[in-house]
N, C-alpha and C. Protein backbone atom coordinates (compact mmCIF):
# COMPACT_ATOMS: atom_id res chain seq x y z
N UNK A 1 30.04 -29.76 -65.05
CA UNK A 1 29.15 -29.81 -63.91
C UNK A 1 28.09 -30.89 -64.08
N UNK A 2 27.33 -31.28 -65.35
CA UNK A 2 26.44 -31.85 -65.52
C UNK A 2 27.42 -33.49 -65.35
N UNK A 3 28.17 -34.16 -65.93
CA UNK A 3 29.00 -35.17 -65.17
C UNK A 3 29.46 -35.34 -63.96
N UNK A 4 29.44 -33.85 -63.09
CA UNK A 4 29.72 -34.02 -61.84
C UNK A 4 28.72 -34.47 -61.15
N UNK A 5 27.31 -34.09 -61.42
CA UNK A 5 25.60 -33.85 -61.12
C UNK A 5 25.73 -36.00 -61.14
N UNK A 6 26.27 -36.17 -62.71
CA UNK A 6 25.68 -37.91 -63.07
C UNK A 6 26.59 -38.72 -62.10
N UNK A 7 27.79 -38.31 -61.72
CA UNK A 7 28.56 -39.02 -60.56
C UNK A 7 28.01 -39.28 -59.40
N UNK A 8 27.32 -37.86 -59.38
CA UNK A 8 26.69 -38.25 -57.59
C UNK A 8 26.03 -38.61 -57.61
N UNK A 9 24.89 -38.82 -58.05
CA UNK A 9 23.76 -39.53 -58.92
C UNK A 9 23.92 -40.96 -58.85
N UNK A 10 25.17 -41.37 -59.40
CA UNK A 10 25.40 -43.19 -59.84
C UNK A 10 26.19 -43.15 -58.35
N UNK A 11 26.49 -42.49 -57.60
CA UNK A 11 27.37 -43.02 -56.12
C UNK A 11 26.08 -43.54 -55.58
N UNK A 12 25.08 -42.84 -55.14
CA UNK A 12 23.85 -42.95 -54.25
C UNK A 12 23.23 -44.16 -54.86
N UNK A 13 22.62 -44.19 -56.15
CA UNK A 13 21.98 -45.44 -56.91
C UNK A 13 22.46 -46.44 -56.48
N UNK A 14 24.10 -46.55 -56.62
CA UNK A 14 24.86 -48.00 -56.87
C UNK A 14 24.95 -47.90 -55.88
N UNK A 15 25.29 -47.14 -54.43
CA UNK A 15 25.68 -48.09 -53.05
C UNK A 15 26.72 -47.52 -52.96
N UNK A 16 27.56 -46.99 -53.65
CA UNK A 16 29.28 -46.43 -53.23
C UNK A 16 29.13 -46.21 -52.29
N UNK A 17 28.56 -45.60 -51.38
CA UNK A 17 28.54 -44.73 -50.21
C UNK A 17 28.45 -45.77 -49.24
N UNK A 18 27.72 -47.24 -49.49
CA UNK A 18 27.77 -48.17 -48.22
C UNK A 18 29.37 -49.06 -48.61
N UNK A 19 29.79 -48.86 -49.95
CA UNK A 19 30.78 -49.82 -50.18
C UNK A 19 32.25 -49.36 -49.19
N UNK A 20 31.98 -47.82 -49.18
CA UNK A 20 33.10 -46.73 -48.54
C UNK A 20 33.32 -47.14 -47.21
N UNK A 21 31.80 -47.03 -46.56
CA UNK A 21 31.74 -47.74 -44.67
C UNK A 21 32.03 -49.09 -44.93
N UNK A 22 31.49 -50.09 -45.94
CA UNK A 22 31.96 -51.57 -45.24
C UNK A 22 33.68 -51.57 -45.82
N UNK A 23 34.33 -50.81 -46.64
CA UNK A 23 35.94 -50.97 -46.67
C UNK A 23 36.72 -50.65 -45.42
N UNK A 24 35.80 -49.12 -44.92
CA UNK A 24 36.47 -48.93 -43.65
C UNK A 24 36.25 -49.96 -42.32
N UNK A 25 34.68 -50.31 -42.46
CA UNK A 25 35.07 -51.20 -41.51
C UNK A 25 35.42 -52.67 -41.33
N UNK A 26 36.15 -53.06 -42.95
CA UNK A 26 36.83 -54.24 -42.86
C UNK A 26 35.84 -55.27 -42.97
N UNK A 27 34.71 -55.23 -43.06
CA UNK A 27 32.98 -56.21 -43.52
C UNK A 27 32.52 -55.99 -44.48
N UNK A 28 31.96 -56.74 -45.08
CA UNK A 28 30.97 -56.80 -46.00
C UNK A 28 29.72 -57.23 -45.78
N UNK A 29 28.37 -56.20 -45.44
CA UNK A 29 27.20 -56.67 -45.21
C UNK A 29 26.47 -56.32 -46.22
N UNK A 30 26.21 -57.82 -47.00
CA UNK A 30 25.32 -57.66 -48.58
C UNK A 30 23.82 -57.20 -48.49
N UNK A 31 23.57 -57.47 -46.85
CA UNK A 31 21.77 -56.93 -46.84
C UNK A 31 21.64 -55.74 -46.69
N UNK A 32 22.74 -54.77 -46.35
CA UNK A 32 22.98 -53.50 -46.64
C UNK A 32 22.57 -52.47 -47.65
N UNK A 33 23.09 -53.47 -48.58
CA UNK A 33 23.18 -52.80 -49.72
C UNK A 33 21.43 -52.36 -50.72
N UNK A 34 21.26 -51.64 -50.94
CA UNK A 34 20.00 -51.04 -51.69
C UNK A 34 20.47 -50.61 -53.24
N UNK A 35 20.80 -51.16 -54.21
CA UNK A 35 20.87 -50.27 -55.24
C UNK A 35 19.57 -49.91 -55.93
N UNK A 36 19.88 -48.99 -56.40
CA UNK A 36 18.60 -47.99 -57.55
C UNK A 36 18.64 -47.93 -58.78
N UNK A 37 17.93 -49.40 -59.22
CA UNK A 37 18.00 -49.03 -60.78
C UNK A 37 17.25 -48.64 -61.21
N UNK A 38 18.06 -47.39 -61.99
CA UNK A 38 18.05 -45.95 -62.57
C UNK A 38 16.64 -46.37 -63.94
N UNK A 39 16.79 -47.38 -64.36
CA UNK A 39 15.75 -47.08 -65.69
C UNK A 39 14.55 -47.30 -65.18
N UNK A 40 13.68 -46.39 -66.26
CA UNK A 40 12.40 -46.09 -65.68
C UNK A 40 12.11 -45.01 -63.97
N UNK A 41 13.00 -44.62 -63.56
CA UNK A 41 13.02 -44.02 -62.43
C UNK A 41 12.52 -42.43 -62.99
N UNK A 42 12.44 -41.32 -62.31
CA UNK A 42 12.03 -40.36 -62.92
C UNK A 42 13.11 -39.02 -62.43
N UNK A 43 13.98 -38.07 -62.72
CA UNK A 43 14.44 -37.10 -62.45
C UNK A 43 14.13 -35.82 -62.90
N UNK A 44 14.23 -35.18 -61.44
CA UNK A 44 13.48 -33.78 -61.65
C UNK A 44 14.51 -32.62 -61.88
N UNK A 45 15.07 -32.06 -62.86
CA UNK A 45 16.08 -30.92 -62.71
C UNK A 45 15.66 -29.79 -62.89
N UNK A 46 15.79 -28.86 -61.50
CA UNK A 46 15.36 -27.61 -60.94
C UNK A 46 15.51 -26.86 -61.74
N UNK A 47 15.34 -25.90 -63.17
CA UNK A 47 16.32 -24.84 -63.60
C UNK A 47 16.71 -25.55 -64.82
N UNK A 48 15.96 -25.85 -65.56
CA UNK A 48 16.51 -26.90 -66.99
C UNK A 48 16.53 -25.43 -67.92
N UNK A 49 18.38 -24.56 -67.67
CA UNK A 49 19.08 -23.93 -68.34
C UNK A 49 20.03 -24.69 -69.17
N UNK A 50 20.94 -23.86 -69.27
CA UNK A 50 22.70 -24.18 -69.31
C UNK A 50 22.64 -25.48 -69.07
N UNK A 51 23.15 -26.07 -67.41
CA UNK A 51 23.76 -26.93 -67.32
C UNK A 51 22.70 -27.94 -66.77
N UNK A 52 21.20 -27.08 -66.26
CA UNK A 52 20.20 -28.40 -66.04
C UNK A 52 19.82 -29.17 -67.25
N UNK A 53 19.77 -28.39 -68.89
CA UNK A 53 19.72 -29.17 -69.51
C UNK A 53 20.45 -30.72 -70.18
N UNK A 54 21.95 -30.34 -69.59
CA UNK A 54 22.92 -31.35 -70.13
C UNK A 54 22.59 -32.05 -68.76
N UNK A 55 22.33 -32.03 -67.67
CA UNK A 55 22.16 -33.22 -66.83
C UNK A 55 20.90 -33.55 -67.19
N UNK A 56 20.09 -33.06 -67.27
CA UNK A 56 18.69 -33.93 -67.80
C UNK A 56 18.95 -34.83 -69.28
N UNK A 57 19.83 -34.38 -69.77
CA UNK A 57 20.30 -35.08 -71.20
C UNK A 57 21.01 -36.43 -71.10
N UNK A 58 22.10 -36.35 -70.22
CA UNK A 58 22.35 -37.50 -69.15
C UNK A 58 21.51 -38.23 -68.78
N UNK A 59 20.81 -37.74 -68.00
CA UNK A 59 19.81 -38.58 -67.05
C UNK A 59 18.96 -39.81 -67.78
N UNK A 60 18.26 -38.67 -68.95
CA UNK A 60 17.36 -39.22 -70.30
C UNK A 60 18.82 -40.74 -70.21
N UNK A 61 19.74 -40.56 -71.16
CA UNK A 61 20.73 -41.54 -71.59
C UNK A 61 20.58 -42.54 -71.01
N UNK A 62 20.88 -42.27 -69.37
CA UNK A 62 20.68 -43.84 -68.40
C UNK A 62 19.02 -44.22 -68.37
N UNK A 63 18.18 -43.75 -68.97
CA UNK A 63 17.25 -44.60 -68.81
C UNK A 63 16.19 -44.12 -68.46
N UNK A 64 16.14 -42.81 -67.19
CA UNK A 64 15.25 -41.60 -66.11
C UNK A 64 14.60 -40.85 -67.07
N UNK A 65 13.27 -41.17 -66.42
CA UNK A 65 12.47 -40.13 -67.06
C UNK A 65 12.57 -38.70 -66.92
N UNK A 66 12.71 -37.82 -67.47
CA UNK A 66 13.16 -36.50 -67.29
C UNK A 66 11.89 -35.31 -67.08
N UNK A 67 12.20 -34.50 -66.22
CA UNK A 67 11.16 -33.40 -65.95
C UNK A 67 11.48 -32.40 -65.47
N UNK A 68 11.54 -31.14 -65.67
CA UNK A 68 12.31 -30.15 -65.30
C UNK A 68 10.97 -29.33 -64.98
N UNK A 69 11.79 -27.81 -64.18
CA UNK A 69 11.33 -26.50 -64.14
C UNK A 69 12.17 -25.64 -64.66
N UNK A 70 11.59 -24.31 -65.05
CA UNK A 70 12.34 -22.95 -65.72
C UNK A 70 11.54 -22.16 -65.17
N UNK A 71 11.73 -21.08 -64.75
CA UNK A 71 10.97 -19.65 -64.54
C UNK A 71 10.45 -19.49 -65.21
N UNK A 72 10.35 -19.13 -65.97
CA UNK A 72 9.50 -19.26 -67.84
C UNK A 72 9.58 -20.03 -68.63
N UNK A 73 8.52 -20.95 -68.39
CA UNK A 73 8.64 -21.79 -69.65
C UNK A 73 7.55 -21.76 -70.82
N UNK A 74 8.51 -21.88 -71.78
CA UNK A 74 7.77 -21.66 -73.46
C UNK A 74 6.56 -22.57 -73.66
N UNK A 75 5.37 -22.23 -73.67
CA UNK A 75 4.18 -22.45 -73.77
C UNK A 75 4.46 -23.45 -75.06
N UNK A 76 4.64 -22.97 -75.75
CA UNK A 76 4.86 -23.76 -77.71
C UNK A 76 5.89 -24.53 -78.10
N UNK A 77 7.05 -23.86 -77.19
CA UNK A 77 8.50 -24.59 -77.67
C UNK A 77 8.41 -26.24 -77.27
N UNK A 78 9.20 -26.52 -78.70
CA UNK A 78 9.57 -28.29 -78.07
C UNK A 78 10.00 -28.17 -76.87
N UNK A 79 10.14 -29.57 -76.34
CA UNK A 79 10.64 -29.90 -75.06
C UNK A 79 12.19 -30.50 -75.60
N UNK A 80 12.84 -29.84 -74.84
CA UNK A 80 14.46 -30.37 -75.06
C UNK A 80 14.92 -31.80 -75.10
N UNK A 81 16.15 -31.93 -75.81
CA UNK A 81 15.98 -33.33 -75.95
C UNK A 81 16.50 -34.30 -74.39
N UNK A 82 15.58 -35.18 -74.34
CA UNK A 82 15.46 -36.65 -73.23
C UNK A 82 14.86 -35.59 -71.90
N UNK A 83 13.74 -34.65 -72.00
CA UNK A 83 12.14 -34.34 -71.55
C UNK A 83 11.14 -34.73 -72.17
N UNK A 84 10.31 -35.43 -70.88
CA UNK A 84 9.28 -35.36 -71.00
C UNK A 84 8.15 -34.47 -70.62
N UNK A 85 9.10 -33.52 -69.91
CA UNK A 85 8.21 -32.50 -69.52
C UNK A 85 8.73 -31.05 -68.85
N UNK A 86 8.46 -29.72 -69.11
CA UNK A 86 9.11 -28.95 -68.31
C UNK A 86 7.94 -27.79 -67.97
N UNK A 87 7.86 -27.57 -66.78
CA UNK A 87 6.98 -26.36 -66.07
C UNK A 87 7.13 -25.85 -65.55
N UNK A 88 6.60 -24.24 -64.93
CA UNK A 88 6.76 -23.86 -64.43
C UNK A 88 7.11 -23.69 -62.66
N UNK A 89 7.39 -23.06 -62.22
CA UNK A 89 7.82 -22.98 -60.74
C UNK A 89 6.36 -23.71 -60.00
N UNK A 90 5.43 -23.23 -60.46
CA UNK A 90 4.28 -23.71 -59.78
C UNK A 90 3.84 -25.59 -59.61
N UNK A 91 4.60 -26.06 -60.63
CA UNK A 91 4.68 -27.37 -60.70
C UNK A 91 5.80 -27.96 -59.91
N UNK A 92 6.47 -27.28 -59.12
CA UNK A 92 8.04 -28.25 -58.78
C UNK A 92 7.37 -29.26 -57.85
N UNK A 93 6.41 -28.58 -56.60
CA UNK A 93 5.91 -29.59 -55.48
C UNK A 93 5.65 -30.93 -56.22
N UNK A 94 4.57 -30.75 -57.45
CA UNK A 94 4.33 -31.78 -57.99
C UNK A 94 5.50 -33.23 -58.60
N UNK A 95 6.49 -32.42 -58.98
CA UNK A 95 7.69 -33.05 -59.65
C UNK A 95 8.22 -33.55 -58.46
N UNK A 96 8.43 -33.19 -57.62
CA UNK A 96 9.51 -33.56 -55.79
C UNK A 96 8.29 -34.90 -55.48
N UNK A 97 7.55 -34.48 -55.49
CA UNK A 97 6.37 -36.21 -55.23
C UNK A 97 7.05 -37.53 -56.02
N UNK A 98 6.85 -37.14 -57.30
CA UNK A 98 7.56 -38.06 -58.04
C UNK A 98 9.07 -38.50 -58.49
N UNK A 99 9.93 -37.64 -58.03
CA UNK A 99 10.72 -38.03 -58.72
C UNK A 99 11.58 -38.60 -57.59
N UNK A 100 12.53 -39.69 -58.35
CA UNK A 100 13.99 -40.24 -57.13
C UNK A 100 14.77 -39.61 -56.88
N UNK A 101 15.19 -38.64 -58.21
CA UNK A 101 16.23 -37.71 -57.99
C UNK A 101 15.74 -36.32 -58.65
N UNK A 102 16.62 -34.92 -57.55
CA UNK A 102 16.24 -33.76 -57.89
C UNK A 102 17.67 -33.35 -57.72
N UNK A 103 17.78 -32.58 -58.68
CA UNK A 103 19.26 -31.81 -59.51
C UNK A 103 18.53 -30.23 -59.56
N UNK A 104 19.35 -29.49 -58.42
CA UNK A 104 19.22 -28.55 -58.44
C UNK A 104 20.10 -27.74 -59.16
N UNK A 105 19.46 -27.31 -60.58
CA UNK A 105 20.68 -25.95 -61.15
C UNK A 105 20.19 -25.01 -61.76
N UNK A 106 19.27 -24.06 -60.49
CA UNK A 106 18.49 -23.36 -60.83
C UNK A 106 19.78 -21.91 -60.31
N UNK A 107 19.50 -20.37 -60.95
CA UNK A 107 20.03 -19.46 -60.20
C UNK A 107 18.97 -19.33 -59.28
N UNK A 108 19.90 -18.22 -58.26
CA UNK A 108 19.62 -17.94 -56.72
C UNK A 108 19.61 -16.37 -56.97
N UNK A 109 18.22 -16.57 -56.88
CA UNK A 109 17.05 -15.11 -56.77
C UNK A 109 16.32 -15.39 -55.67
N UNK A 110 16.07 -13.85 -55.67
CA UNK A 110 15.09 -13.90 -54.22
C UNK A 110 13.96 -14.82 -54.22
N UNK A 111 13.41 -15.57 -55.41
CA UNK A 111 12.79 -16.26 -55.35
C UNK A 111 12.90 -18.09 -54.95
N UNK A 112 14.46 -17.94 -55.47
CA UNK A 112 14.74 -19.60 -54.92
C UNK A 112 15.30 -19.27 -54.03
N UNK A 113 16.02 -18.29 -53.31
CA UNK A 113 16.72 -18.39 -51.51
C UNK A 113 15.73 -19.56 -50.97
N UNK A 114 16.42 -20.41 -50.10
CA UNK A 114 15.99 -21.26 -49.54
C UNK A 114 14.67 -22.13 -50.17
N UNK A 115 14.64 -22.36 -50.99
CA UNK A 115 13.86 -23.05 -52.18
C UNK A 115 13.59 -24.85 -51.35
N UNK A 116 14.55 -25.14 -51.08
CA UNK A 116 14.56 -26.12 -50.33
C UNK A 116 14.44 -25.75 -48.94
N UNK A 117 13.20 -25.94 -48.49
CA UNK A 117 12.99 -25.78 -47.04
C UNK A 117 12.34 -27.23 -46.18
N UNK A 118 12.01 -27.05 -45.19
CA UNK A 118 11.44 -27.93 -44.54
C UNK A 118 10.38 -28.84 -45.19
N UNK A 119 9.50 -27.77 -45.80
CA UNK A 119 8.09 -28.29 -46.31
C UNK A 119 8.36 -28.67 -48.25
N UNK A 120 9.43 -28.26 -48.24
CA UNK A 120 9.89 -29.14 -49.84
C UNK A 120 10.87 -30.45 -49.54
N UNK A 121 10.83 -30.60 -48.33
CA UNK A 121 11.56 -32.26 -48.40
C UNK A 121 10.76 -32.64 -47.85
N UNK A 122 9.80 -32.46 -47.10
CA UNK A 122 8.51 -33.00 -46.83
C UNK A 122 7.62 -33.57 -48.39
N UNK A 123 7.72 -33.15 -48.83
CA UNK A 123 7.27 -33.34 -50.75
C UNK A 123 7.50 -33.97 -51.44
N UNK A 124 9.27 -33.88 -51.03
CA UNK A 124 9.91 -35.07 -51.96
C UNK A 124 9.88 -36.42 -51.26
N UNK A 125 9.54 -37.39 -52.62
CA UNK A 125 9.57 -38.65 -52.65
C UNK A 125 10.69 -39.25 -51.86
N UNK A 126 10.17 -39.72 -50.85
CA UNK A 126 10.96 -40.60 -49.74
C UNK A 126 12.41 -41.51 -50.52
N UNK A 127 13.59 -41.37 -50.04
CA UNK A 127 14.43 -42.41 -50.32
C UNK A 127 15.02 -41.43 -51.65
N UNK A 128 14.94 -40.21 -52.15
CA UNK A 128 15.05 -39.87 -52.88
C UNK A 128 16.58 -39.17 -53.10
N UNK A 129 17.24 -39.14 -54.15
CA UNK A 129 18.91 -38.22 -53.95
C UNK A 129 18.72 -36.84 -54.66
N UNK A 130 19.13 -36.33 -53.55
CA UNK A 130 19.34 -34.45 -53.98
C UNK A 130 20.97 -34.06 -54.80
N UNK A 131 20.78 -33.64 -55.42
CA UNK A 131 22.17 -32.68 -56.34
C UNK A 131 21.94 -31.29 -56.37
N UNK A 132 22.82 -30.57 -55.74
CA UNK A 132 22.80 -29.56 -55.51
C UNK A 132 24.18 -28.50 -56.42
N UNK A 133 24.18 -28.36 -57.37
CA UNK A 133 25.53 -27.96 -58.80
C UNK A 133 25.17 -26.39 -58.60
N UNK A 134 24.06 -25.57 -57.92
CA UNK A 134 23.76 -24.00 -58.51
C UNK A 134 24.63 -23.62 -57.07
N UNK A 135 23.69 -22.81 -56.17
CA UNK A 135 24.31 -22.15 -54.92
C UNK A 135 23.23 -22.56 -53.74
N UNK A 136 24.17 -22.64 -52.57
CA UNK A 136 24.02 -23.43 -51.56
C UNK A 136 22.86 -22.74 -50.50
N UNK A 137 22.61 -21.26 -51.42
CA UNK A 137 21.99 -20.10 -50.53
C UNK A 137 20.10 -21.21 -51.21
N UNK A 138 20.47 -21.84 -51.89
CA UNK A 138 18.64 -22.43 -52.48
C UNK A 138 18.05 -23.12 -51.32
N UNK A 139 19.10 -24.06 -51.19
CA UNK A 139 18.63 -25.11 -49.52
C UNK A 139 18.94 -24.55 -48.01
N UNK A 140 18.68 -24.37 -47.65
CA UNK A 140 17.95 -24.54 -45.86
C UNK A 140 18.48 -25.37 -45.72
N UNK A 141 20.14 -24.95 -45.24
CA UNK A 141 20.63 -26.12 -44.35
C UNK A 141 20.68 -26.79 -43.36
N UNK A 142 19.47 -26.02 -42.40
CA UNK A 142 19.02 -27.25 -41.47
C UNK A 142 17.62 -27.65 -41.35
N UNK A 143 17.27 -27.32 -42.12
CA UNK A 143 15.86 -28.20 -42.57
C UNK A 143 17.05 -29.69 -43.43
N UNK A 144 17.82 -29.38 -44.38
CA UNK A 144 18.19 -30.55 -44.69
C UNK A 144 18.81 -31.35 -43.99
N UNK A 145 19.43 -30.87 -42.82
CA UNK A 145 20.28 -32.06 -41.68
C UNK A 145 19.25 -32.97 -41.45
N UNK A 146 18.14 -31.96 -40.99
CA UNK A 146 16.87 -32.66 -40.70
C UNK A 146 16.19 -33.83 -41.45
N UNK A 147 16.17 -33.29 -42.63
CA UNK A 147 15.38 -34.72 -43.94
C UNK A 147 16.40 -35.85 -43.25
N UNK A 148 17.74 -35.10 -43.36
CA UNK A 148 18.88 -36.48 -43.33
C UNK A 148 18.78 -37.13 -42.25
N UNK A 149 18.56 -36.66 -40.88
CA UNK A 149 18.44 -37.48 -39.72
C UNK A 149 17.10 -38.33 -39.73
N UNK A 150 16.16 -37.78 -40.31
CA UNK A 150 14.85 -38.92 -40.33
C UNK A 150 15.03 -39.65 -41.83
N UNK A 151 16.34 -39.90 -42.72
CA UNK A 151 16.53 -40.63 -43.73
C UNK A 151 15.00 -40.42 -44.03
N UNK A 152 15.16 -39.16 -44.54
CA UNK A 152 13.99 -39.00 -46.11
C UNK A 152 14.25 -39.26 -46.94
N UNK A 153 15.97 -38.80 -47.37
CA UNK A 153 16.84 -38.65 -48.75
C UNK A 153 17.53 -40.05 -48.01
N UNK A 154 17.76 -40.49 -49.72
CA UNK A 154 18.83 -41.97 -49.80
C UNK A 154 20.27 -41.37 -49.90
N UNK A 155 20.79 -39.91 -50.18
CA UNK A 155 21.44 -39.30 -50.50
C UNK A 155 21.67 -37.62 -50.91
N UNK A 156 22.79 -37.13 -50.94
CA UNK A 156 22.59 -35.90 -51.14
C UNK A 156 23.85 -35.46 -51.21
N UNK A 157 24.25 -34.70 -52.69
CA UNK A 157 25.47 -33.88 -53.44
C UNK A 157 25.57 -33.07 -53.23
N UNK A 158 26.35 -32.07 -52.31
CA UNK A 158 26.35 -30.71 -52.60
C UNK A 158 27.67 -29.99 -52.62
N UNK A 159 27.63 -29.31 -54.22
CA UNK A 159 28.60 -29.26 -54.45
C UNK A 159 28.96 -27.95 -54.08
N UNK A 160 27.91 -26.97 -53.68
CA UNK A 160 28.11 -25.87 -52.92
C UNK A 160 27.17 -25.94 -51.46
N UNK A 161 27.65 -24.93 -50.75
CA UNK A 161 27.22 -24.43 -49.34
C UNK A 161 26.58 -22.94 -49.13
N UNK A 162 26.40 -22.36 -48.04
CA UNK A 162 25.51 -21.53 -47.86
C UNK A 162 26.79 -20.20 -47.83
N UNK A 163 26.84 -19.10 -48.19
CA UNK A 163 28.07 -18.55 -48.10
C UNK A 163 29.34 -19.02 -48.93
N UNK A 164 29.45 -19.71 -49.45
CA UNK A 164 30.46 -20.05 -50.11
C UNK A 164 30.99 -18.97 -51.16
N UNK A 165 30.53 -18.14 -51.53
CA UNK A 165 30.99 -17.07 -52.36
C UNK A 165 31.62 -15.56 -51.80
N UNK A 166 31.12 -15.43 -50.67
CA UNK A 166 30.98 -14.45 -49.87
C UNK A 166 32.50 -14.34 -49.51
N UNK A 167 33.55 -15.09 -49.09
CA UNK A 167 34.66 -14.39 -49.01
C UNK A 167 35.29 -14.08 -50.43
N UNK A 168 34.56 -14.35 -51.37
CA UNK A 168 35.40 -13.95 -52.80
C UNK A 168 35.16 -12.79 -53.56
N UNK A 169 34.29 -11.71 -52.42
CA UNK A 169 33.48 -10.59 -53.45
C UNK A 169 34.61 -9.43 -53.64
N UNK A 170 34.54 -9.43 -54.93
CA UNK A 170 35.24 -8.54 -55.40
C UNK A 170 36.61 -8.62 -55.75
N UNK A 171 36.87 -10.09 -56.05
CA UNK A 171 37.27 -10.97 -57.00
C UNK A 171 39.23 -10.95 -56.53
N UNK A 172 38.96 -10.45 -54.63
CA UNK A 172 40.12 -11.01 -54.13
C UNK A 172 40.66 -11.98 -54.05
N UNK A 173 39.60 -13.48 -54.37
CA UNK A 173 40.57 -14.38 -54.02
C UNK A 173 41.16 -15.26 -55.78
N UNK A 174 40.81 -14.30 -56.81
CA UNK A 174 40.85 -14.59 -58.34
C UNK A 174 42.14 -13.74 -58.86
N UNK A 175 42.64 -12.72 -57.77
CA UNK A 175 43.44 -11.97 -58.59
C UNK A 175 43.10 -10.16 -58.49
N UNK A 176 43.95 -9.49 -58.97
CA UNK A 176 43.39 -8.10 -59.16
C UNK A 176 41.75 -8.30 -59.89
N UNK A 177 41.47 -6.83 -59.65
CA UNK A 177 40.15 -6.40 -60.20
C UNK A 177 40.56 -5.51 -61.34
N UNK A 178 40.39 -6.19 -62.61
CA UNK A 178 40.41 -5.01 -63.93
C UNK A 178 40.53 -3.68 -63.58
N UNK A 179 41.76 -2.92 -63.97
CA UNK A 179 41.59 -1.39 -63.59
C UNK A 179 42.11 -1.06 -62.36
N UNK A 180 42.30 -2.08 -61.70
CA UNK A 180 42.58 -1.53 -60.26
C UNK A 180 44.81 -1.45 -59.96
């Protein structure tokens, strides 16, 4: 997941996404093109667990300054390796100001449902790319059509949706259920 997170990441930076429209439409317009180089840039990963830590570990590699949130974070403990910083929930607004890119791979508790709303892409740093690797129930999917139609975000991954789990409960579409 955390390579899937750095793919979408380097599509948006490098331009893939304008290289895709000028193949289809048979042009090449070079003033088009915007790339984002990544060093010195700053990334914010939502949930620096499991797999926010190996994309922030990534991120660190290409160059991005790294900054995460955790629900609890260890007052004393080092900071993981390629952070410069990790805080609590109360700090994310602050982190979405600054950073280019936000990698969401936080779990979905009643506290992050819709975590991404209107007034958190209002926050984030203009021109900025979203990764979305946890569950699709965090973002407000039409507050985000929205960022996207007034191009707030330069981009945006999502590798899940809102409901996306919901026809699989109870592990019909995996097979029997143990015991049953």
């Amino acid at each position: 997941m955390a390579e899937y997170a750095l793919a979408g990441i380097l599509h948006f930076a490098k331009g893939l996404n304008r290289a895709a429209i000028d193949r289809d439409a048979g042009a090449f317009n070079h003033r088009a093109y915007r790339p984002l180089l990544l060093e010195g840039k700053t990334a914010c990963i939502v949930g620096a667990g499991g797999i926010g830590l190996e994309v922030g570990r990534l991120c660190a590699a290409l160059g991005l300054r790294v900054v995460g949130t955790r629900r609890r974070p260890a007052a004393a403990a080092p900071l993981p390796p390629g952070f410069s910083g990790i805080g609590g929930p109360d700090e994310l607004d602050g982190f979405l100001a600054e950073s280019d890119i936000v990698a969401i791979c936080c779990q979905w508790t009643p506290e992050t449902n819709r975590l991404f709303n209107a007034e958190r892409f209002a926050r984030m740093k203009a021109g900025s790319v979203l990764v979305n690797v946890a569950r699709g129930e965090i973002i407000d999917e039409d507050a985000l059509a929205d960022a996207l139609a007034r191009d707030r975000l330069r981009g945006v991954v999502p590798d899940v949706y809102t409901g996306e789990f919901g026809a699989h409960s109870h592990g019909a579409a995996f097979g029997p259920t143990p015991g049953s």
